[in-house]
Protein backbone atom coordinates (compact mmCIF):
# COMPACT_ATOMS: atom_id res chain seq x y z
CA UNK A 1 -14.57 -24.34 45.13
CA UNK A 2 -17.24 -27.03 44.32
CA UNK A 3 -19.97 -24.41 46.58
CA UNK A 4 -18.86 -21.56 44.31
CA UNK A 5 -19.49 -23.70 41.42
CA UNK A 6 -22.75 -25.06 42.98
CA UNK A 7 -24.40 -21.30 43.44
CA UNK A 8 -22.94 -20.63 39.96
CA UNK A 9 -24.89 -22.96 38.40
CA UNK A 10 -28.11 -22.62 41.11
CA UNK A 11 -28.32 -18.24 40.36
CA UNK A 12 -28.00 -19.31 36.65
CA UNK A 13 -30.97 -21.78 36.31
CA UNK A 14 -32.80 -19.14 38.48
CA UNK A 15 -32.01 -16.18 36.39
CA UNK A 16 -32.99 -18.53 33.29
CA UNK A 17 -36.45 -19.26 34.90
CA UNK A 18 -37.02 -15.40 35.27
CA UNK A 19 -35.98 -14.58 31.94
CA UNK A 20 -38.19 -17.07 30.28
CA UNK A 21 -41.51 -16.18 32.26
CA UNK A 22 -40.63 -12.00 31.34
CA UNK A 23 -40.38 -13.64 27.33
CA UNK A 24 -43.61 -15.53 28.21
CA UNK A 25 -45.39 -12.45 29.49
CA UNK A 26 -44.43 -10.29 26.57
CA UNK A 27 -44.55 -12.53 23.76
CA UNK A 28 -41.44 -13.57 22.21
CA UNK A 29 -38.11 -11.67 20.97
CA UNK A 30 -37.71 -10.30 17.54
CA UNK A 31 -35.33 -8.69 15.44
CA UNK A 32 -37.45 -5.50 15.40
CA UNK A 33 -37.08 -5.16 19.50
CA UNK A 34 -33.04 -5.01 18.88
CA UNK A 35 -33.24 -1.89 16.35
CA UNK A 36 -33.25 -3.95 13.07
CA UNK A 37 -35.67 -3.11 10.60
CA UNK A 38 -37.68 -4.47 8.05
CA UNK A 39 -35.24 -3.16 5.37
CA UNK A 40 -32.13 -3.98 6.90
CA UNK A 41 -33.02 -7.38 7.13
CA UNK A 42 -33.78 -8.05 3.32
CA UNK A 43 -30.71 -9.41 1.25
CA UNK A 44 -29.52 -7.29 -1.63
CA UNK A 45 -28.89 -9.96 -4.29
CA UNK A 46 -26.57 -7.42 -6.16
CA UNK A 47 -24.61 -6.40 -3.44
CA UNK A 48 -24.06 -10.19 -2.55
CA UNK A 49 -23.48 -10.70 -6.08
CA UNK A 50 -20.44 -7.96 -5.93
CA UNK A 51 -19.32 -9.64 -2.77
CA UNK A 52 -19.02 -12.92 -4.27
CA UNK A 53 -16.86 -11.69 -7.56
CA UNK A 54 -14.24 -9.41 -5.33
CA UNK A 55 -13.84 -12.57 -3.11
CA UNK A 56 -13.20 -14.47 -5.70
CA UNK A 57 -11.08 -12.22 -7.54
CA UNK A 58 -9.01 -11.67 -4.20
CA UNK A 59 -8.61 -15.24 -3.53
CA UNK A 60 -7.19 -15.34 -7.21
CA UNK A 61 -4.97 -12.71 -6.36
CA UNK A 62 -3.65 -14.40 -2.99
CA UNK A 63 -3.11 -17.90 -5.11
CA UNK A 64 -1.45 -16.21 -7.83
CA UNK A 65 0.71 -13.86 -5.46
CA UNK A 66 2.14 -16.72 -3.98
CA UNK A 67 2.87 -18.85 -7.66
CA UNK A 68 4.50 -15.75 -8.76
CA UNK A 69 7.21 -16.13 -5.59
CA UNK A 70 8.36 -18.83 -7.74
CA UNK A 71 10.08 -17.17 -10.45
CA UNK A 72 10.39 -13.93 -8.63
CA UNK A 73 13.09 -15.72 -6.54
CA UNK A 74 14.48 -18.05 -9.29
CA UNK A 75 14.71 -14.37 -11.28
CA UNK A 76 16.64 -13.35 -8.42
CA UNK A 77 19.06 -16.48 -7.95
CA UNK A 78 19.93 -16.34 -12.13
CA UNK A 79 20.67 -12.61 -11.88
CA UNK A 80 24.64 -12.96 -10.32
CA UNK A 81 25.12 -15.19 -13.95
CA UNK A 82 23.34 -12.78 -16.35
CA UNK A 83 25.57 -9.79 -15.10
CA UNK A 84 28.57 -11.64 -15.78
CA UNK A 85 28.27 -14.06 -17.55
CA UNK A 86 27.45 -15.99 -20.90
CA UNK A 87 24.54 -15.26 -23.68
CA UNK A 88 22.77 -18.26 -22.43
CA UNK A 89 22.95 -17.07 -18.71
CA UNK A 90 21.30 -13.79 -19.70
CA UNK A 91 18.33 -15.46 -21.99
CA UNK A 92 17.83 -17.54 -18.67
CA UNK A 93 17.61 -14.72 -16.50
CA UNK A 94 15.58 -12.69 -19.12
CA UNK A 95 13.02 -15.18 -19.52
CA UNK A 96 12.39 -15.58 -16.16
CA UNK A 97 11.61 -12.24 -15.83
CA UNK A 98 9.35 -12.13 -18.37
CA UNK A 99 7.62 -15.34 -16.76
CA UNK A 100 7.61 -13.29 -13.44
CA UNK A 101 6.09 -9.78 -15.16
CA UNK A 102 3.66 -11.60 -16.88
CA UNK A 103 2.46 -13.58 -13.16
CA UNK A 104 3.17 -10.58 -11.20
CA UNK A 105 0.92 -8.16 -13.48
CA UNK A 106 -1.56 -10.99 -14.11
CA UNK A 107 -2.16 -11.13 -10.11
CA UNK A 108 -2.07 -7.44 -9.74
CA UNK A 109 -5.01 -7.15 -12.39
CA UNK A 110 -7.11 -9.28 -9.91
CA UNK A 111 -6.30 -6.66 -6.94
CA UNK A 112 -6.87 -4.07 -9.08
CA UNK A 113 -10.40 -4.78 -10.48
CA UNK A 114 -11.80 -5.91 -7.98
CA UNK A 115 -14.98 -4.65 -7.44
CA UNK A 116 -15.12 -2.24 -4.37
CA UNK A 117 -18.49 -2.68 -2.38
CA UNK A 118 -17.84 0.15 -0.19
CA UNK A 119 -15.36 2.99 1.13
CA UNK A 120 -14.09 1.35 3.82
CA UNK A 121 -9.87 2.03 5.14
CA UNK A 122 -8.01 -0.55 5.00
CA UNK A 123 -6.16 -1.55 8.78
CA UNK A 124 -3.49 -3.83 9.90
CA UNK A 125 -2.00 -6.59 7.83
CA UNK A 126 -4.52 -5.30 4.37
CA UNK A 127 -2.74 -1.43 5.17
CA UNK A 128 0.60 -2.62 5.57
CA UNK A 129 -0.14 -4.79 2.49
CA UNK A 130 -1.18 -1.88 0.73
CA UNK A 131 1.30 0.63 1.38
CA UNK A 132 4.07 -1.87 0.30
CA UNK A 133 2.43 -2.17 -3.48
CA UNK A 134 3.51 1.61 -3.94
CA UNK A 135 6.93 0.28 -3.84
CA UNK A 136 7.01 -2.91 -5.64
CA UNK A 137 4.79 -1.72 -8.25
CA UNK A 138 6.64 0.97 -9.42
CA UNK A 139 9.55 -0.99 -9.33
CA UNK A 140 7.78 -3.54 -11.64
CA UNK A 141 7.27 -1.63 -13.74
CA UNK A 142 10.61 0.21 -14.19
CA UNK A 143 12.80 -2.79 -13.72
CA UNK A 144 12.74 -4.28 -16.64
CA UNK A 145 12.93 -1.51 -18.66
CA UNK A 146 16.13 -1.04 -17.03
CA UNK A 147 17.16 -4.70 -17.76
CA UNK A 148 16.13 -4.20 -21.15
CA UNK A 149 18.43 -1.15 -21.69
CA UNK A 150 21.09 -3.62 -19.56
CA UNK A 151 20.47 -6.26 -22.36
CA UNK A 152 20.94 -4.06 -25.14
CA UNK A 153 24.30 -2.79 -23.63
CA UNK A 154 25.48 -5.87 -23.23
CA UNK A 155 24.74 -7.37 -26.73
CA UNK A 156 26.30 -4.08 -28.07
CA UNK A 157 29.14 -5.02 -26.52
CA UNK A 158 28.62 -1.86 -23.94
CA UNK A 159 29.27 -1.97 -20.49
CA UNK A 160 26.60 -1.09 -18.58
CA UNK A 161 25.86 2.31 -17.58
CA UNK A 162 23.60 5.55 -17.24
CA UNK A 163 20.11 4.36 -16.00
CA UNK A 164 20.40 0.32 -16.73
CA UNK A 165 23.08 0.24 -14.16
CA UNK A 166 20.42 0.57 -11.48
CA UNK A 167 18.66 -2.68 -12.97
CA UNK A 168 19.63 -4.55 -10.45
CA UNK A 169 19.06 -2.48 -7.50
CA UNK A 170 15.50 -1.41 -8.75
CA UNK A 171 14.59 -5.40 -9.20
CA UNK A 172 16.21 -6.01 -5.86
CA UNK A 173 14.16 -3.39 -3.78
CA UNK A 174 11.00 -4.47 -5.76
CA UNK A 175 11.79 -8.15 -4.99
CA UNK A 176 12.30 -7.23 -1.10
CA UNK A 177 8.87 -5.34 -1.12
CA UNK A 178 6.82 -7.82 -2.99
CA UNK A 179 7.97 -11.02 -0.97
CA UNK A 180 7.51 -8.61 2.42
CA UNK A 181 3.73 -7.47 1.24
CA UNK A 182 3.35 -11.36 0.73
CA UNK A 183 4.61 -12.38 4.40
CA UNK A 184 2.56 -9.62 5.67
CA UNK A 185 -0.69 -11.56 4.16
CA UNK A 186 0.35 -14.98 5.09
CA UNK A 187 1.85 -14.27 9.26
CA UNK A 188 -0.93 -11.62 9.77
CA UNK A 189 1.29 -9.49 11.32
């Protein structure tokens, strides 16, 4: 083992040695003898510019994402008391809910105006990512319409029914989608 190591390291210092005296005899390496041109090499201060603001914006997004977990889930664990329960259960649950629409779209704006810098399709975790906003965004958006009608049922005196009935199960599937987009991101599956 230690004479396999040995010619190793004797063919590379040899193969070194030739390389350098072929730079030598042609002068030395540039960027222009690997294919990159003049223009290619110049920085465009506008397009570094853009990259800096959508990085910034996303890393807003990816902090924020992960704040807005916080009520999402407390929204979640005060729902069993709202649909049941008293007037003061309810307000909790409803406020949180507001607290968590007002996070969630908040950190959705920052996805969502981003600036692009260029077509390019999104692959693994940023697809998956993706493809699970076109289900807990929708159901952001409907849900608490839903619980509104719910709450307006309820302080009629009403049971619940037609539409707000699905309040729950709307919230629920949003909830699911949203915390699964987020582990996506964060275990880079």
């Amino acid at each position: 083992m230690k004479r396999v190591r040995l010619v190793l390291v004797v063919l590379t210092l040899v193969s070194g040695l030739g390389g350098a005296d072929v730079r030598a005899a042609k002068g030395s390496l540039s960027l222009d003898d690997l294919g990159f041109s003049d223009e290619q090499l110049q920085g465009d201060s506008a397009t570094q510019a853009t990259l800096h603001k959508r990085s910034k914006m996303l890393k807003t997004h990816q902090i924020l994402g992960l704040i807005t977990a916080v009520p999402m889930a407390a929204t979640i664990f005060t729902a069993s008391g709202a649909e049941g329960g008293s007037d003061a259960k309810r307000d909790l649950h409803k406020n949180m809910a507001i607290t968590t629409g007002a996070l969630y779209f908040t950190t959705a704006s920052f996805s969502l105006f981003a600036p692009e810098v260029e077509e390019k399709k999104a692959t693994g975790s940023t697809k998956i990512h993706k493809a699970l906003a076109w289900i807990h965004f929708p159901a952001m958006v409907i849900a608490p319409i839903l619980g509104y009608e719910a709450y307006k049922q309820k302080e009629r005196g009403e049971e619940v029914h037609g539409m707000a009935k699905q309040h729950s199960a709307v919230a629920g599937v949003g909830a699911a989608a949203y915390f699964l987009s987020m582990a996506v991101m964060v275990f880079n599956f």
